[in-house]
Protein backbone atom coordinates (compact mmCIF):
# COMPACT_ATOMS: atom_id res chain seq x y z
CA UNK A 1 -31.73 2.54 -4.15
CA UNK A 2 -30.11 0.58 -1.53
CA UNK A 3 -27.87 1.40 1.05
CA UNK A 4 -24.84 -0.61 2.02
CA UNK A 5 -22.29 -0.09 4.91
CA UNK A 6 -18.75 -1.48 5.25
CA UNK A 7 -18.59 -4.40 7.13
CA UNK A 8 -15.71 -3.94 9.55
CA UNK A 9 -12.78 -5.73 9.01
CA UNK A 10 -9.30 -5.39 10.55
CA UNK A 11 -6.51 -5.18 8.11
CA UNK A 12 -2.72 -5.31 7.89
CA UNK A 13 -1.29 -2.60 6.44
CA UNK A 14 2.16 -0.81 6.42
CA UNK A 15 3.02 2.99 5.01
CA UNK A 16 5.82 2.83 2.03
CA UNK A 17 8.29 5.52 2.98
CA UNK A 18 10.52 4.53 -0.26
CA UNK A 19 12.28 2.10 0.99
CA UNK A 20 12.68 -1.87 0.78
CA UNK A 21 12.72 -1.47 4.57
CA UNK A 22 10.00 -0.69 4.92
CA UNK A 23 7.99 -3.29 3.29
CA UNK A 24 10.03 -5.88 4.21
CA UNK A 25 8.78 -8.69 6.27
CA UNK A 26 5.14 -7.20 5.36
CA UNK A 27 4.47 -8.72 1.58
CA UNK A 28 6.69 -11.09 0.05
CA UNK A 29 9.26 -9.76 -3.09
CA UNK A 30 7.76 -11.56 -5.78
CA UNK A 31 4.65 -9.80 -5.26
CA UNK A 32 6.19 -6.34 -6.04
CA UNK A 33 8.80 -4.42 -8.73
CA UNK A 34 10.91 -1.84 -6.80
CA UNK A 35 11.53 1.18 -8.22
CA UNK A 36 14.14 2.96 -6.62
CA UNK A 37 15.07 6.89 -6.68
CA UNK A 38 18.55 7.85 -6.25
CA UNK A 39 17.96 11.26 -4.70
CA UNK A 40 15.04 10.06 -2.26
CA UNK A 41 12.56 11.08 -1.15
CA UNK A 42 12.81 15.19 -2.89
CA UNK A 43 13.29 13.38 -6.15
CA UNK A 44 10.63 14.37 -9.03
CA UNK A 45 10.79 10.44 -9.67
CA UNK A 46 10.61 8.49 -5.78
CA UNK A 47 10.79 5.46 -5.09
CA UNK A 48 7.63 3.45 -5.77
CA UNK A 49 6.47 -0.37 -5.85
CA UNK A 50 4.46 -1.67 -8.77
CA UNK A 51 2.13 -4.08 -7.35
CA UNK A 52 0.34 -7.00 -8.67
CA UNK A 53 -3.57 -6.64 -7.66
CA UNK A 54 -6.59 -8.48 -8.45
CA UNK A 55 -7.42 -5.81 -10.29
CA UNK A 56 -3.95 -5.88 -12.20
CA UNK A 57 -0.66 -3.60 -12.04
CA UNK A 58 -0.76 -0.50 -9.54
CA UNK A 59 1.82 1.72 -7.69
CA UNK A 60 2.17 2.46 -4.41
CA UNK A 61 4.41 5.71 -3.99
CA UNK A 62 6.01 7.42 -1.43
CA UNK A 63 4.12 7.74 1.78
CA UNK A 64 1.14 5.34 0.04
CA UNK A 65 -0.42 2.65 2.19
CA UNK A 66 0.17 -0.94 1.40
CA UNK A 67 -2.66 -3.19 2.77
CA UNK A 68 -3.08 -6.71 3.01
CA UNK A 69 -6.54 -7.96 2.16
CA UNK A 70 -8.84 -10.61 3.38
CA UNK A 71 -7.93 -12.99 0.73
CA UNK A 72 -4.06 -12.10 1.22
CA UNK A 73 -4.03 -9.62 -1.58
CA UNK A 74 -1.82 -6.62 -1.71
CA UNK A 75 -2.55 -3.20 -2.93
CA UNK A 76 -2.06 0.13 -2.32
CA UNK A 77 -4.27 2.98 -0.66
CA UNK A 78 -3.06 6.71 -0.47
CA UNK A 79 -2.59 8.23 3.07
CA UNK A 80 -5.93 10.93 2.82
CA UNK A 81 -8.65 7.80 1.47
CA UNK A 82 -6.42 5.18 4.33
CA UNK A 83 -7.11 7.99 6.85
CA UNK A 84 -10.60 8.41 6.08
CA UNK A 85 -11.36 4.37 6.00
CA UNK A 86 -9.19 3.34 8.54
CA UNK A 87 -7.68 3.88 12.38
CA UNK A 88 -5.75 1.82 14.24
CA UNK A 89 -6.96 -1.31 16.65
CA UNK A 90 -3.78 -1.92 18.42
């Protein structure tokens, strides 16, 4: 078997806090369906974005990752896997 490593790649990527804020600017609106909580963030049902992937339909909840791909993708990464791929350039 093979062994392959990552190649590194820096990546744009902003943390959804449940908000429209806080994507803003970051990934245009048509790309996403918000889904808003009235009683944010303690809410059994937060705030979270439904997100059109390559790979189809996926949500990015509270405190999720959104990242920007190399192709200009979106999608969402949760905060332990972003931690353990990722750490900041700038």
């Amino acid at each position: 078997m093979a062994k392959y490593r990552k190649k590194p790649v820096v990546i744009d990527a902003v943390q959804f806090d449940g908000t429209l804020q806080s994507v803003d600017g970051f990934m245009p609106y048509d790309a996403f369906e918000y889904r808003p909580s009235y009683h944010m963030p303690t809410s059994s049902a937060p705030s979270s974005l439904t997100i059109q992937t390559l790979e189809g339909a996926m949500t990015a909840n509270h405190w999720d990752y959104i990242i920007k791909g190399v192709n200009g993708e979106f999608y969402p990464c949760k905060p332990d896997i972003f931690a353990k791929t990722y750490e900041a350039v700038e």
